[in-house]
Protein backbone atom coordinates (compact mmCIF):
# COMPACT_ATOMS: atom_id res chain seq x y z
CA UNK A 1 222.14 -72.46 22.89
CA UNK A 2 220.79 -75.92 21.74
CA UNK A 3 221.91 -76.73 25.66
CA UNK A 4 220.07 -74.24 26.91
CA UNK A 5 217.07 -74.91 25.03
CA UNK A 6 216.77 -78.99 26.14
CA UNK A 7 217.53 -78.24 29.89
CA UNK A 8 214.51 -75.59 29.66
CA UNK A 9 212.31 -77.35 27.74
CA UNK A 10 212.77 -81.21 28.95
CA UNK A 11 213.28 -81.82 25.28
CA UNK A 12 215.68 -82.62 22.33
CA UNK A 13 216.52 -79.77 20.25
CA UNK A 14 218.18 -79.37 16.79
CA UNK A 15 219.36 -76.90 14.08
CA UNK A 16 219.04 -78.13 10.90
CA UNK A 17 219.28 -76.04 7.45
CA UNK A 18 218.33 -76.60 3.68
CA UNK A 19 219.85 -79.47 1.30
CA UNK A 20 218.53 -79.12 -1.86
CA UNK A 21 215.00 -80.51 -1.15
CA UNK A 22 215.31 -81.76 2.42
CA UNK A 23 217.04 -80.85 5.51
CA UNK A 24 220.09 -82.12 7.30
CA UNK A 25 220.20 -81.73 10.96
CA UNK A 26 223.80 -79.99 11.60
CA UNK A 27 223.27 -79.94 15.60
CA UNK A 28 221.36 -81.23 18.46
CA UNK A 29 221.38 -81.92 22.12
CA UNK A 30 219.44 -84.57 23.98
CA UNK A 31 217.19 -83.03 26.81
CA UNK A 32 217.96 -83.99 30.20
CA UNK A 33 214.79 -86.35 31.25
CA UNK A 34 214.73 -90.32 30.00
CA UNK A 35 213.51 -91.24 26.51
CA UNK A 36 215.14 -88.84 24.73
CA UNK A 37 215.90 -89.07 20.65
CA UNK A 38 219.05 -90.88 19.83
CA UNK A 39 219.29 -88.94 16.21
CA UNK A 40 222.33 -88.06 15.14
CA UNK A 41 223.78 -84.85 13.47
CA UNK A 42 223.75 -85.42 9.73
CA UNK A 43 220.66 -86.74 9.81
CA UNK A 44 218.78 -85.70 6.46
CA UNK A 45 214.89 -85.99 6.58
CA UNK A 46 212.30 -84.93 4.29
CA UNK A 47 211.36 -80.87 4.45
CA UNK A 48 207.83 -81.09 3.23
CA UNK A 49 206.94 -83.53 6.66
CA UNK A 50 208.97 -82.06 9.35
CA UNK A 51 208.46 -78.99 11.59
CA UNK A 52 212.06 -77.97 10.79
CA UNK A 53 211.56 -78.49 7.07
CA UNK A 54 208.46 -76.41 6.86
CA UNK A 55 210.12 -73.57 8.69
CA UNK A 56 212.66 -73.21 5.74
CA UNK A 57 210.20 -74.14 3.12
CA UNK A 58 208.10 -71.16 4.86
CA UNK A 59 210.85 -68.95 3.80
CA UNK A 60 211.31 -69.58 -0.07
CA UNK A 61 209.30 -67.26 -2.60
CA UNK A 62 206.60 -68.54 -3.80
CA UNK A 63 207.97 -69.26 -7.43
CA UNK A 64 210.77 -71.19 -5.31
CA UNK A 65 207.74 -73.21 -3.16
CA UNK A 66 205.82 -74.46 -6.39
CA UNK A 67 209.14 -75.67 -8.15
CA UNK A 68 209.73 -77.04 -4.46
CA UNK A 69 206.27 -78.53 -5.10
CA UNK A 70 207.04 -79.70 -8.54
CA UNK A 71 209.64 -81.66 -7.69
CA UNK A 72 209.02 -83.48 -4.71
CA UNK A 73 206.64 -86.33 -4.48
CA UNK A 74 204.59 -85.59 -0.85
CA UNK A 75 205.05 -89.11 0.61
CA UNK A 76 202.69 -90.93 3.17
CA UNK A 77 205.40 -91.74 5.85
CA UNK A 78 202.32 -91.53 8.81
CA UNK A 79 199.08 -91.70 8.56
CA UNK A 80 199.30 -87.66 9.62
CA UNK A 81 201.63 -86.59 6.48
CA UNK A 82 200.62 -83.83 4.46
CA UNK A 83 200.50 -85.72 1.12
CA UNK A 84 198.05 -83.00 -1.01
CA UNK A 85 199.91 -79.97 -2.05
CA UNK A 86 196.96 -77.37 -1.33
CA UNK A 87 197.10 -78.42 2.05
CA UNK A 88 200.88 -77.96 2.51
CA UNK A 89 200.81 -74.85 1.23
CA UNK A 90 197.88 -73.80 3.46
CA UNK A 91 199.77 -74.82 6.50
CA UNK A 92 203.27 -73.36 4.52
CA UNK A 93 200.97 -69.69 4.70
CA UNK A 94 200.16 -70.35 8.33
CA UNK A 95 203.89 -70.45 9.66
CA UNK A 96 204.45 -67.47 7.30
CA UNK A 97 202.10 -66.08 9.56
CA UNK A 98 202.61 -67.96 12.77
CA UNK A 99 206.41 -67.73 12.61
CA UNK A 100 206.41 -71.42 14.11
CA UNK A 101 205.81 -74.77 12.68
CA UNK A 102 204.74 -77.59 14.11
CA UNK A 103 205.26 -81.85 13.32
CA UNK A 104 202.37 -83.88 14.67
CA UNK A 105 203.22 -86.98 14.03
CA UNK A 106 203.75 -86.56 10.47
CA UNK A 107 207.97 -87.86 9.63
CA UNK A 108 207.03 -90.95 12.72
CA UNK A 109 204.23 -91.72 14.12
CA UNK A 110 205.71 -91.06 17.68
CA UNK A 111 207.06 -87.81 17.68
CA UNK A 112 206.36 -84.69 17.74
CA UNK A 113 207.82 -81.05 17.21
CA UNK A 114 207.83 -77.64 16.61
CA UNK A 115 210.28 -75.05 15.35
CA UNK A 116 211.36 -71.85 14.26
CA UNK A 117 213.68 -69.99 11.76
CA UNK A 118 217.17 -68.67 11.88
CA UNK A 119 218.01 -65.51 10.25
CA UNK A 120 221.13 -64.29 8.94
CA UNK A 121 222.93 -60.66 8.71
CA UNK A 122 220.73 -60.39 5.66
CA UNK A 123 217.27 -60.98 7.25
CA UNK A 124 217.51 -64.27 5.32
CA UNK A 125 216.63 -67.56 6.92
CA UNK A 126 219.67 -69.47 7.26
CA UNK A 127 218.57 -72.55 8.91
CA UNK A 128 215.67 -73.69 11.82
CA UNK A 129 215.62 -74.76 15.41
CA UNK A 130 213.23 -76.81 16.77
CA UNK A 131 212.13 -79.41 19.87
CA UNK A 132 210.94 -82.83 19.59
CA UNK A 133 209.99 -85.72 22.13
CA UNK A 134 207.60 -88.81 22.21
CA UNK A 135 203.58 -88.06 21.39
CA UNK A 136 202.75 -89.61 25.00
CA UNK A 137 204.74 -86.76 26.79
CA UNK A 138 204.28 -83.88 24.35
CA UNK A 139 200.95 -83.18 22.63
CA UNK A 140 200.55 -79.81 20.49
CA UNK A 141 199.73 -77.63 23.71
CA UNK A 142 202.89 -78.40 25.63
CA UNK A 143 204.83 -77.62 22.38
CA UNK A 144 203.01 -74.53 22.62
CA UNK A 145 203.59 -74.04 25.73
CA UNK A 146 207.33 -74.24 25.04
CA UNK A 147 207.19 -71.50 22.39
CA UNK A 148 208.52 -68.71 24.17
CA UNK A 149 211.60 -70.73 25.32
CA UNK A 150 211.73 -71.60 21.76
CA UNK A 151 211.51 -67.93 20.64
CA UNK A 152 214.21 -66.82 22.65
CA UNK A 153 216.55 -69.32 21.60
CA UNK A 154 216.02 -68.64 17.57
CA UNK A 155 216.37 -64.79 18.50
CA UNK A 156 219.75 -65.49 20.69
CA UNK A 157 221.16 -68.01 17.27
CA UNK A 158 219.63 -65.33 14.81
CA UNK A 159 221.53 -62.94 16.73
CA UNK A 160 224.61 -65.02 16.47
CA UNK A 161 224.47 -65.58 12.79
CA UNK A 162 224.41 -61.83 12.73
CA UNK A 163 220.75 -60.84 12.59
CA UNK A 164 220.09 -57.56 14.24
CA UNK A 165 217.86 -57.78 17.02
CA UNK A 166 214.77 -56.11 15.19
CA UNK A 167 214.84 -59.03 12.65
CA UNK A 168 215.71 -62.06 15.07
CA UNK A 169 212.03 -61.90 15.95
């Protein structure tokens, strides 16, 4: 699926899902044009900065979020990190809404991403899957522009983790 996702989209993709209070990318695929990410699986990266991150973080309880929040110091890695908690958790509320989260520049500087979640036989998000490539081939509209390809391929995982269709979005 993460295959089938690159060669449609240009881009890398990934699935990552929840450790503790980051997330560790547990797959990915290279897209098929030059300059693609050289990240490797295992990769753990900070949830609070990362489209993938904010996808899962999107999917805690609120009483879960503010301990989240509690916790975690919101570190200035780019001058585009979300570093004051009201604004996290207005952008946290907006992929509630959304259903997709997006990375401008805000885990490095030249990157940029977007991603969805992965549900579970439960209805319970299990993990995210997301694209990312260099800011001078992929600005926020061609991410957007990439969402339905996107879409389908968290609704085909979802499906595989066991989600019925209905709740694969």
């Amino acid at each position: 699926m993460l295959d089938d996702l690159s060669h449609e989209t240009g881009e890398s993709s990934h699935f990552a899902t929840r450790m503790s209070d980051a997330v560790v990318v547990m797959a990915r695929t290279p897209g098929p044009g030059a300059f693609q990410l050289t990240e490797r699986m295992g990769v753990v990266r900070p949830a609070y900065c990362t489209a993938l991150g904010k996808v899962i973080l999107a999917a805690l309880r609120p009483d879960q979020l503010e301990r989240y929040l509690d916790r975690v110091e919101l570190k200035p890695l780019t001058q585009n990190t979300i570093t004051e908690r009201g604004r996290l958790l207005q952008e946290i509320a907006e992929i509630r809404s959304a259903g997709i989260a997006f990375d401008d520049c805000e885990f490095d500087s030249e990157l940029r991403c977007a991603a969805m979640p992965i549900f579970d036989f439960s209805g319970k998000v299990v993990g995210a899957i997301g694209i990312s490539g260099p800011v001078w081939r992929l600005s926020i509209q061609a991410l957007r522009s990439r969402a339905r390809s996107l879409e389908a391929a968290a609704k085909r995982l979802s499906e595989a983790f066991g989600a019925a269709p209905s709740n694969s979005k």
